[in-house]
C-alpha atoms as a PDB file:
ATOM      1  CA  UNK A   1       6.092  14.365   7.725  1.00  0.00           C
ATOM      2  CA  UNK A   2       4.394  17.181   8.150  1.00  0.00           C
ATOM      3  CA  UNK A   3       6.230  19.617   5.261  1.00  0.00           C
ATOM      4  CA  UNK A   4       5.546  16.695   3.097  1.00  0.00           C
ATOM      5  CA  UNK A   5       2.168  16.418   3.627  1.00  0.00           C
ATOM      6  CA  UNK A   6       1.182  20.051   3.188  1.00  0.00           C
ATOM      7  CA  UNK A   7       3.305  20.259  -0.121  1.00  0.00           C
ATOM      8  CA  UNK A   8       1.587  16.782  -1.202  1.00  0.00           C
ATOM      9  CA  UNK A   9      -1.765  18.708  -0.674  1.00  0.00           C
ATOM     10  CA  UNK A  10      -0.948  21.501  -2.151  1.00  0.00           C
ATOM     11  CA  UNK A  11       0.310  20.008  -5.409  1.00  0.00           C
ATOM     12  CA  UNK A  12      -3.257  18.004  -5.419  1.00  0.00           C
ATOM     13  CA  UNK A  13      -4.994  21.232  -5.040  1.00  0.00           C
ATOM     14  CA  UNK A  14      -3.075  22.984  -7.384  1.00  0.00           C
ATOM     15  CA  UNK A  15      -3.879  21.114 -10.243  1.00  0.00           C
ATOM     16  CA  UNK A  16      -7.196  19.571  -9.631  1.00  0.00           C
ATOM     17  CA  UNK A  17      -9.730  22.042  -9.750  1.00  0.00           C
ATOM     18  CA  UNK A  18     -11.877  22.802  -6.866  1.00  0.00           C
ATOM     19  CA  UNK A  19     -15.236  21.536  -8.693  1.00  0.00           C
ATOM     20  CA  UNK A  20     -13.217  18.460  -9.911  1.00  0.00           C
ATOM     21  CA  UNK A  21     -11.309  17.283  -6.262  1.00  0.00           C
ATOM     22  CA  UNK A  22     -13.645  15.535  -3.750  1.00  0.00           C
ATOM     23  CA  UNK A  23     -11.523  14.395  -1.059  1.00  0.00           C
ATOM     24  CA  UNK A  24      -7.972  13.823  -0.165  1.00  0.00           C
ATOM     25  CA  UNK A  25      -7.329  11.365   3.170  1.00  0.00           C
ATOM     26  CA  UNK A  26      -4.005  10.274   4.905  1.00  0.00           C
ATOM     27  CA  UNK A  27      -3.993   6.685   5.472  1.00  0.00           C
ATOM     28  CA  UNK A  28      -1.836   3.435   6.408  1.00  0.00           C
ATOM     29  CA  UNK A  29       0.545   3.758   9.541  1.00  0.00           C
ATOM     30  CA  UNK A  30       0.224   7.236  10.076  1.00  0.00           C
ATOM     31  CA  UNK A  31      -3.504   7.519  10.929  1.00  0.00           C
ATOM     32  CA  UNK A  32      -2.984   3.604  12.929  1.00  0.00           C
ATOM     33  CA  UNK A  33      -0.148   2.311  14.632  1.00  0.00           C
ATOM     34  CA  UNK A  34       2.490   5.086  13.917  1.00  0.00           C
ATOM     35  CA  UNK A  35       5.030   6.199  10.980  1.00  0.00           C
ATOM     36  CA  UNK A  36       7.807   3.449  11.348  1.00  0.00           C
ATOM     37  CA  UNK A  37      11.437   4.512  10.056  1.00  0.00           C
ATOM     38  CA  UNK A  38      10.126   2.569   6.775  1.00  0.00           C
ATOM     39  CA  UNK A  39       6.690   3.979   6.471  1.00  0.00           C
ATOM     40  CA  UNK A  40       5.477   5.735   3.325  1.00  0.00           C
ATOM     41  CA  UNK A  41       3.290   8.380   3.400  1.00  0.00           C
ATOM     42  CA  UNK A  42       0.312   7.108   2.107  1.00  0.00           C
ATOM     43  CA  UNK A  43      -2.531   9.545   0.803  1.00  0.00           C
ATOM     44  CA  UNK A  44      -6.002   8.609  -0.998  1.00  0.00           C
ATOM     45  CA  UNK A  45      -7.427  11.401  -3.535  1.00  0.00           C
ATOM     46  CA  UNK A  46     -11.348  10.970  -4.629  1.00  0.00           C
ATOM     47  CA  UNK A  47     -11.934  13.110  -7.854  1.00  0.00           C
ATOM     48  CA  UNK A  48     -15.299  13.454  -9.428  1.00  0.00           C
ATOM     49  CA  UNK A  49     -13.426  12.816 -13.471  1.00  0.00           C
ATOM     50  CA  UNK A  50     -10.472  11.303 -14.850  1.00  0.00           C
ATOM     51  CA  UNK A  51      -7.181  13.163 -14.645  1.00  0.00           C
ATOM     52  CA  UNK A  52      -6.160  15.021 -17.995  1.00  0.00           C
ATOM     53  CA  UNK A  53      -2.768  14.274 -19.162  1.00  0.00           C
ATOM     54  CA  UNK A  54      -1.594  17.667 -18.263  1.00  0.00           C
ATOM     55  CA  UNK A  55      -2.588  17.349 -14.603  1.00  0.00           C
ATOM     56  CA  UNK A  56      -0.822  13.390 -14.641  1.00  0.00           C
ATOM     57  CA  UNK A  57       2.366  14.968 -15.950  1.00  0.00           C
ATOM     58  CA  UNK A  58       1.738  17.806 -13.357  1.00  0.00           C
ATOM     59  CA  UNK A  59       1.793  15.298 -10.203  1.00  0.00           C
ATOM     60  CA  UNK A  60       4.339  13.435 -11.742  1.00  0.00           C
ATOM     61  CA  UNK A  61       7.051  15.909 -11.647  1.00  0.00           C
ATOM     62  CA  UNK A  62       5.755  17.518  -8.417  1.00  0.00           C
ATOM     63  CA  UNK A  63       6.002  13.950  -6.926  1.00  0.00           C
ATOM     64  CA  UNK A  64       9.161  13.393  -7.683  1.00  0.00           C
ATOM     65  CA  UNK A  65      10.461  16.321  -6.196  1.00  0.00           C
ATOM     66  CA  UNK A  66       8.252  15.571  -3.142  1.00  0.00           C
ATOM     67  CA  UNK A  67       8.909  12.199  -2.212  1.00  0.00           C
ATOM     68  CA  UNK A  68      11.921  10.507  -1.186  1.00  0.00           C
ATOM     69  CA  UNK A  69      15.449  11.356   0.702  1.00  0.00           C
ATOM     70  CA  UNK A  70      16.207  13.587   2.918  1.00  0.00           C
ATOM     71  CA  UNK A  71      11.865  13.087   3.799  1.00  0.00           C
ATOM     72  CA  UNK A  72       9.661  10.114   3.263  1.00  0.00           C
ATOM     73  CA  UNK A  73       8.922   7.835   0.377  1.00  0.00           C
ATOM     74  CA  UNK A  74       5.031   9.015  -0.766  1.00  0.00           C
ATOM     75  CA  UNK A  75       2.358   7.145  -2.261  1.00  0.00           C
ATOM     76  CA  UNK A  76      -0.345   8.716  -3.763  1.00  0.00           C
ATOM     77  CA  UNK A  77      -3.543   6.825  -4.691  1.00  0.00           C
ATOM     78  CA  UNK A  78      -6.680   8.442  -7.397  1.00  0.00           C
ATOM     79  CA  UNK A  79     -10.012   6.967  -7.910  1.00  0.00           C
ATOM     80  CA  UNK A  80     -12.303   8.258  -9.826  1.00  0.00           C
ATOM     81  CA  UNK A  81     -15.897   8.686  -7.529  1.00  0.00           C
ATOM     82  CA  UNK A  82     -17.884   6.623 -10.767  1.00  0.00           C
ATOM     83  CA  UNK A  83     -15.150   4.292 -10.825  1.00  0.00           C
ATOM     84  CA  UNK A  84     -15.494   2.904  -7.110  1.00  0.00           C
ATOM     85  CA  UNK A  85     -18.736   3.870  -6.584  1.00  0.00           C
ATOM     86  CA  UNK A  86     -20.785   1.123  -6.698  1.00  0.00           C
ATOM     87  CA  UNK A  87     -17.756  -0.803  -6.199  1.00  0.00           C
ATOM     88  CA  UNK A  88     -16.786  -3.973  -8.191  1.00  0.00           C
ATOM     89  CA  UNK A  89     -13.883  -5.693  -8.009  1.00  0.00           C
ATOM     90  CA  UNK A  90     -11.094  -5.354  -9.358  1.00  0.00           C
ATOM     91  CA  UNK A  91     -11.254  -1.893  -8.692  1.00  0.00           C
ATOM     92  CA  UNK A  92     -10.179   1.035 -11.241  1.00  0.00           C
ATOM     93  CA  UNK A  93      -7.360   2.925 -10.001  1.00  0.00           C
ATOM     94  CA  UNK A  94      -7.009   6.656 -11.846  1.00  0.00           C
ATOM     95  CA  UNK A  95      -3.380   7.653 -11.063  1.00  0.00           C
ATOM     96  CA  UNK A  96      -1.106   6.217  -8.219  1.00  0.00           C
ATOM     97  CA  UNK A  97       2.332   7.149  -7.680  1.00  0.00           C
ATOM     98  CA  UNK A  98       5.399   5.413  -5.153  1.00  0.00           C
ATOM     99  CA  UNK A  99       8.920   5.188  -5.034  1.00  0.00           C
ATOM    100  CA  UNK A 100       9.303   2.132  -6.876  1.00  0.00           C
ATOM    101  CA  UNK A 101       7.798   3.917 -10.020  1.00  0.00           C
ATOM    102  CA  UNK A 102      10.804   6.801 -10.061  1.00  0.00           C
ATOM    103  CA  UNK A 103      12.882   5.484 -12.134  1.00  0.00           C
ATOM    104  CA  UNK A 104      10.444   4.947 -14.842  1.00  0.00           C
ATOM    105  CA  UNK A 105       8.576   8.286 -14.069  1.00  0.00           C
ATOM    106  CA  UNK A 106      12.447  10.278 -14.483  1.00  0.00           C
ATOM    107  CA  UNK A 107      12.484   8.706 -18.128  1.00  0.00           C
ATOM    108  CA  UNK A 108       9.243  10.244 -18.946  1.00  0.00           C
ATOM    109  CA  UNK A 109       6.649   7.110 -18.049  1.00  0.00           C
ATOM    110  CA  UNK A 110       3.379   8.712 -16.168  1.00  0.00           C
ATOM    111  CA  UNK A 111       1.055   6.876 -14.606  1.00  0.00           C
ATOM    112  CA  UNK A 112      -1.962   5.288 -16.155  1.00  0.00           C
ATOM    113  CA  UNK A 113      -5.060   4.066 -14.926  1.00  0.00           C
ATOM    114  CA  UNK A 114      -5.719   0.245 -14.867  1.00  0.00           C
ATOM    115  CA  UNK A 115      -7.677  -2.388 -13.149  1.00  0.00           C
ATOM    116  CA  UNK A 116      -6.257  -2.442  -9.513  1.00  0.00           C
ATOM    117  CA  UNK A 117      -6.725  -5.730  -6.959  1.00  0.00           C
ATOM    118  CA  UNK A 118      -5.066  -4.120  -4.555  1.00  0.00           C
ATOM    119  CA  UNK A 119      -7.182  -1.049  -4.269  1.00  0.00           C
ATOM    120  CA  UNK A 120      -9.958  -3.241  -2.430  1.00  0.00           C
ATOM    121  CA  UNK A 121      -7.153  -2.963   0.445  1.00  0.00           C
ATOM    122  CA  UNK A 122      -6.302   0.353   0.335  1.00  0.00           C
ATOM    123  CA  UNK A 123      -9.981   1.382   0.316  1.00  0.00           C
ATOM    124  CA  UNK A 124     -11.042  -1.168   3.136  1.00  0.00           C
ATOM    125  CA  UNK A 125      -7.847   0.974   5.118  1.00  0.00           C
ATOM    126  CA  UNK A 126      -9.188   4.564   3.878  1.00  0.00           C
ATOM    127  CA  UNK A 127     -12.475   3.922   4.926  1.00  0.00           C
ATOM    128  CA  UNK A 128     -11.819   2.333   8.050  1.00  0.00           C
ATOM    129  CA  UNK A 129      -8.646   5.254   9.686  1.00  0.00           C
ATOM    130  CA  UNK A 130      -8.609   7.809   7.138  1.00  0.00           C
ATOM    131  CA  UNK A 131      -7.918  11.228   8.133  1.00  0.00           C
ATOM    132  CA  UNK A 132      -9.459  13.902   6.292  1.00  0.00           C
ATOM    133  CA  UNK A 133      -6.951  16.526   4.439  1.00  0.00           C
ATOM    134  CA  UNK A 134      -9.998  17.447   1.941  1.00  0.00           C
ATOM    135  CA  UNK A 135     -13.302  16.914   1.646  1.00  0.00           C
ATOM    136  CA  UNK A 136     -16.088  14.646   3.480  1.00  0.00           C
ATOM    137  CA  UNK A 137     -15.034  11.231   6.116  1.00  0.00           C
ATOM    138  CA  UNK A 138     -14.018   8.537   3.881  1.00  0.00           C
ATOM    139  CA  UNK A 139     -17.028   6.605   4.884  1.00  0.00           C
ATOM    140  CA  UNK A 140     -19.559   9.224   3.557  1.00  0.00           C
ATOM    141  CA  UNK A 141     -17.305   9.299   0.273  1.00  0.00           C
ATOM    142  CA  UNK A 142     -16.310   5.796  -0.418  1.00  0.00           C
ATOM    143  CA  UNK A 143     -18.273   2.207  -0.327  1.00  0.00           C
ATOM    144  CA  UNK A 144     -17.426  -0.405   2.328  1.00  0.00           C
ATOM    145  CA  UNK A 145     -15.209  -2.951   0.457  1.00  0.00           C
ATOM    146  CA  UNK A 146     -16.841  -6.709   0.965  1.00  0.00           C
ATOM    147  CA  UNK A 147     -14.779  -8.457   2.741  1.00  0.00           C
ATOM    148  CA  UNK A 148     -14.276 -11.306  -0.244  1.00  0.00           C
ATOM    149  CA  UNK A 149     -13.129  -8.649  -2.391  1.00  0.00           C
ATOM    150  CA  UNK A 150     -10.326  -7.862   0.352  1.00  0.00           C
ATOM    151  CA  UNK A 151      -9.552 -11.669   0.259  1.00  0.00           C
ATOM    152  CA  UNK A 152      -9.158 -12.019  -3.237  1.00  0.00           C
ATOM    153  CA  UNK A 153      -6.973  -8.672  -3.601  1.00  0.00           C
ATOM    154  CA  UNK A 154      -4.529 -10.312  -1.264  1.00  0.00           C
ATOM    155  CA  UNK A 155      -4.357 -13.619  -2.772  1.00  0.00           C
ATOM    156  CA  UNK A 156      -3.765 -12.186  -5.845  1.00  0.00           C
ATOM    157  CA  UNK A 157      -0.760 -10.220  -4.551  1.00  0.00           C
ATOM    158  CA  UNK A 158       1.695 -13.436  -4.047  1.00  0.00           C
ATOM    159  CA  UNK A 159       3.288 -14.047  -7.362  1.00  0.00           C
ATOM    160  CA  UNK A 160       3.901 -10.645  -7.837  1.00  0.00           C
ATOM    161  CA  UNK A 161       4.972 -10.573  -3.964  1.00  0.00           C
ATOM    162  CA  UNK A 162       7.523 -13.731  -4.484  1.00  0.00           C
ATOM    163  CA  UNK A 163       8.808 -12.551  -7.903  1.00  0.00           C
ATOM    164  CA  UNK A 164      10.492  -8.887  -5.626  1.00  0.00           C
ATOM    165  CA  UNK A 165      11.670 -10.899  -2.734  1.00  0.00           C
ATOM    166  CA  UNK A 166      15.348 -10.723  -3.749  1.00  0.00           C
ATOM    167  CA  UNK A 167      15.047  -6.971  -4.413  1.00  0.00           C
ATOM    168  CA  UNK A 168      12.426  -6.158  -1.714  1.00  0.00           C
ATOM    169  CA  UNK A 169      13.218  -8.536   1.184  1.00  0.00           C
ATOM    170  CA  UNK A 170      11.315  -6.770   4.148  1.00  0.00           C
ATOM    171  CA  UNK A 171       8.439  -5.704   2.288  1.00  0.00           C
ATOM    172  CA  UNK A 172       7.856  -8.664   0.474  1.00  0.00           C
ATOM    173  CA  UNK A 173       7.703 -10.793   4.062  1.00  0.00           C
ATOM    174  CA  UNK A 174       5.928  -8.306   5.819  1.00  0.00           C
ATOM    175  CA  UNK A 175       3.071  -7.789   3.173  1.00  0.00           C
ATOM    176  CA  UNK A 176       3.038 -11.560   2.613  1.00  0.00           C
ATOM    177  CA  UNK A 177       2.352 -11.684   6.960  1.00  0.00           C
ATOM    178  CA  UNK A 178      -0.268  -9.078   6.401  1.00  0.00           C
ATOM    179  CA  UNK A 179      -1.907 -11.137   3.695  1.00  0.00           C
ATOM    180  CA  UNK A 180      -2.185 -14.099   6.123  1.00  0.00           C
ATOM    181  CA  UNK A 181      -3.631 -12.259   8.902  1.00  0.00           C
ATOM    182  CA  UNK A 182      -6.012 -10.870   6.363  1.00  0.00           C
ATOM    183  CA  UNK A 183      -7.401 -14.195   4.782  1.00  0.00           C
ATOM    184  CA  UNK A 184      -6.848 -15.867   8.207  1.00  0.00           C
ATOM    185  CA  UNK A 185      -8.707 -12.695  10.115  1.00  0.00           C
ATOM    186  CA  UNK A 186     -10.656 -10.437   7.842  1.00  0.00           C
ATOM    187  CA  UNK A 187      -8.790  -7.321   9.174  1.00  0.00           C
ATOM    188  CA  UNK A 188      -5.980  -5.284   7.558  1.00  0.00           C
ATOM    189  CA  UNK A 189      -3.437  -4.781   9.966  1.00  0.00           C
ATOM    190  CA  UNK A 190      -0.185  -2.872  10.473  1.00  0.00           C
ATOM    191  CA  UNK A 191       2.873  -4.712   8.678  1.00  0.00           C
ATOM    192  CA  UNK A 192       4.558  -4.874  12.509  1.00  0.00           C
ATOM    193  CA  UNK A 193       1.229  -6.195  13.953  1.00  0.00           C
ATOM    194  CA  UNK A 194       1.002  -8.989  10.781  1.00  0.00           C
ATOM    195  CA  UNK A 195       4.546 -10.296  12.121  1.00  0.00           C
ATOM    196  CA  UNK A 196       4.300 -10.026  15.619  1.00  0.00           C
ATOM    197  CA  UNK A 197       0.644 -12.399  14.842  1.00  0.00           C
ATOM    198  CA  UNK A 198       2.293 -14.493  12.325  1.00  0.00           C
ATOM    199  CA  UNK A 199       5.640 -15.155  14.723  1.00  0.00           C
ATOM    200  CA  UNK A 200       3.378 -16.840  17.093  1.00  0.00           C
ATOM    201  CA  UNK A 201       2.384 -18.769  14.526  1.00  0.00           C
ATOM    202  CA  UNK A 202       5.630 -20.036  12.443  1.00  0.00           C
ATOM    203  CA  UNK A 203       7.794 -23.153  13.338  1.00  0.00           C
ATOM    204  CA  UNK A 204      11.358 -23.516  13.185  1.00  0.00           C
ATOM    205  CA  UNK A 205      14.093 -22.237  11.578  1.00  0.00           C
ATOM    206  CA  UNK A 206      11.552 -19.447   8.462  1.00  0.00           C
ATOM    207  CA  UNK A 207      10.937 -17.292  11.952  1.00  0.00           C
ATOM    208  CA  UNK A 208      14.344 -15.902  11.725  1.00  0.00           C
ATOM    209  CA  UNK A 209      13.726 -13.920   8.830  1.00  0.00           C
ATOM    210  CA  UNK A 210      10.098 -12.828   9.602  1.00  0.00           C
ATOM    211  CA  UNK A 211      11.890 -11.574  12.678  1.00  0.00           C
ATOM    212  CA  UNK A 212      14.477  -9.759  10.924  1.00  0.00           C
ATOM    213  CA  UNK A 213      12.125  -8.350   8.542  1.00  0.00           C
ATOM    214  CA  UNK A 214      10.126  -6.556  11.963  1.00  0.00           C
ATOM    215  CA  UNK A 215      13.015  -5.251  13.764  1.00  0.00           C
ATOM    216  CA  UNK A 216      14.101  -3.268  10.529  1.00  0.00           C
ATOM    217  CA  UNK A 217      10.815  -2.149  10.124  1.00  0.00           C
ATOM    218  CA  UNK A 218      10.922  -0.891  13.632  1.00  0.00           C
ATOM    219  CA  UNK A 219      14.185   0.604  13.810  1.00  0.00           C
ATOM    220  CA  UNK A 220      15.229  -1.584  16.006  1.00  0.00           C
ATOM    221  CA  UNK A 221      18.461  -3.189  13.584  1.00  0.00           C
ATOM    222  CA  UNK A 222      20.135  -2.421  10.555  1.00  0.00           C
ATOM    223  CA  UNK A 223      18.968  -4.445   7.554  1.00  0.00           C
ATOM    224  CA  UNK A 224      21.662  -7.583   6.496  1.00  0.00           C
ATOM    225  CA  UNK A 225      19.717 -10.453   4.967  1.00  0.00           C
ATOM    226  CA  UNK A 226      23.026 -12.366   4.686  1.00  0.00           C
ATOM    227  CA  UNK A 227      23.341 -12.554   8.134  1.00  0.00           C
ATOM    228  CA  UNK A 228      19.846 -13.887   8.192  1.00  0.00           C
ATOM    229  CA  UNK A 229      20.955 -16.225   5.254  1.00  0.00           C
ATOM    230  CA  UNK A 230      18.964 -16.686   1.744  1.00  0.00           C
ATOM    231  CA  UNK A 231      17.918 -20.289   2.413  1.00  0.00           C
ATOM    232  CA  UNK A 232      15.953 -18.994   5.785  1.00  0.00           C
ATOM    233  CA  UNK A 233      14.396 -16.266   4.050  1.00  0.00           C
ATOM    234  CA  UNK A 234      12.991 -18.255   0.855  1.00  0.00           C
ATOM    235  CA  UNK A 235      11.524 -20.813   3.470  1.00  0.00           C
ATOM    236  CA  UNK A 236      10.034 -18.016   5.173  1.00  0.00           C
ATOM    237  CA  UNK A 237       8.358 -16.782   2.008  1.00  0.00           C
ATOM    238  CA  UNK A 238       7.925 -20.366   1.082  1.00  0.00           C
ATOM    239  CA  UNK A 239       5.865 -20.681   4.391  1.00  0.00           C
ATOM    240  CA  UNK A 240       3.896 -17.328   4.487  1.00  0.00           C
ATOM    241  CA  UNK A 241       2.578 -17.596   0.714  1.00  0.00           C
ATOM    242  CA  UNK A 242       1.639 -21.117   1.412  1.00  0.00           C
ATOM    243  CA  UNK A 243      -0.600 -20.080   4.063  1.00  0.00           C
ATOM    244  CA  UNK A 244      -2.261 -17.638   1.883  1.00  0.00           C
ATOM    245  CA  UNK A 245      -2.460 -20.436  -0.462  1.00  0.00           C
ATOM    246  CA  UNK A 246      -4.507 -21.819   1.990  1.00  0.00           C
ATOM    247  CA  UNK A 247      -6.866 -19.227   2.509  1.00  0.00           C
ATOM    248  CA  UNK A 248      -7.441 -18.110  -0.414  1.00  0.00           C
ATOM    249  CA  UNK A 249     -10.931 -17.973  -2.382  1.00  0.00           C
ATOM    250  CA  UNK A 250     -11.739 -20.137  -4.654  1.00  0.00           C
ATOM    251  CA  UNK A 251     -11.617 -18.619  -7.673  1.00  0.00           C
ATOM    252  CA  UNK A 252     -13.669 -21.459  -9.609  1.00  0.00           C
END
């Protein structure tokens, strides 16, 4: 991870100024529980203006190069200071780049900026384990996310969550067991610690899949949903967003 890292910095540092670049933070399982064989390398920049669309195209193609076989998928996160601070929800994300934007990122696409649920998560995570690469602790930088925001973010998550579950089996259960602990909890936990909670917690014949789902994410087995069988792992989705269902804020 390291290599990765530095070269991630670097290419933040190269084309942000130094008057214009804040802060830059590692976050998510490799400042918690641990890089798992699926982690990403997840990394927070705080800039003081938007990106220009030189500098978007710039991370872009350094990115790419960057993230991915033979090293780890990277997933790059830019907030504009003004933007989050004071913080309302939904939150406006700058810039964020991942592995499921390649393919549309090699034809050209860059990311924009856009009104971001999720990014109440990811700052309630940055604030609460970052590790400084750049610039002042998180919680000098960054607001404290309320912890309703955090709820809604998640809740809002599940269709788009359900609608990748063919494509993006582990993720999709293991996010959708984080979501539950969240609503049910009010903390944002590892994906491995959301299963192992919501395993204690599932009846019958849906546990085989959340199972599955936390053994690949540990290394511990090779991924092969058919052996798991579709049916199981639809009523394990079925079951997880239903809880979330549950939980979830009113949003009347």
């Amino acid at each position: 991870m390291t290599d990765q890292l530095q070269q991630v910095v670097s290419a933040v540092r190269e084309l942000v100024p130094p008057h214009d670049l804040l802060a830059v933070y590692l976050y998510g399982s490799a400042t918690t529980t641990g890089l798992r064989p699926y982690s990403d390398i997840d990394v927070f920049v705080v800039v003081r203006r938007p990106l220009s669309g030189r500098e978007r195209w710039g991370l872009t193609e350094r990115l790419l190069g960057i993230s991915g076989a033979p090293g780890r998928p990277v997933e790059l996160t830019v907030v504009v200071l003004g933007d989050v601070v004071p913080w309302r929800y939904p939150g406006w994300q700058e810039y964020q780049y991942g592995e499921w934007l390649r393919e549309a990122c090699e034809r050209g696409e860059v990311p924009v900026g856009r009104a971001e649920p999720d990014l109440a998560v990811l700052m309630r995570m940055v604030v609460a384990d970052g590790r400084v690469l750049a610039g002042p602790p998180a919680g000098e930088v960054l607001p404290e996310v309320p912890g309703e925001d955090v709820a809604r973010a998640v809740a809002a998550g599940v269709p788009g969550l359900l609608g990748e579950l063919a494509e993006d089996t582990r993720n999709v259960l293991l996010t959708l067991a984080r979501a539950w602990v969240t609503l049910d909890t009010g903390e944002v936990v590892s994906k491995d610690a959301a299963a192992g909670w919501a395993l204690d917690r599932i009846p019958g014949e849906p546990r085989r899949a959340l199972e599955h789902a936390r053994e690949v994410y540990l290394g511990e087995a090779e991924e092969d949903w058919g052996r798991v069988g579709p049916g199981r792992v639809a009523d394990c989705a079925a079951y997880l967003a239903g809880r979330v269902r549950e939980l979830a804020p009113s949003t009347g």
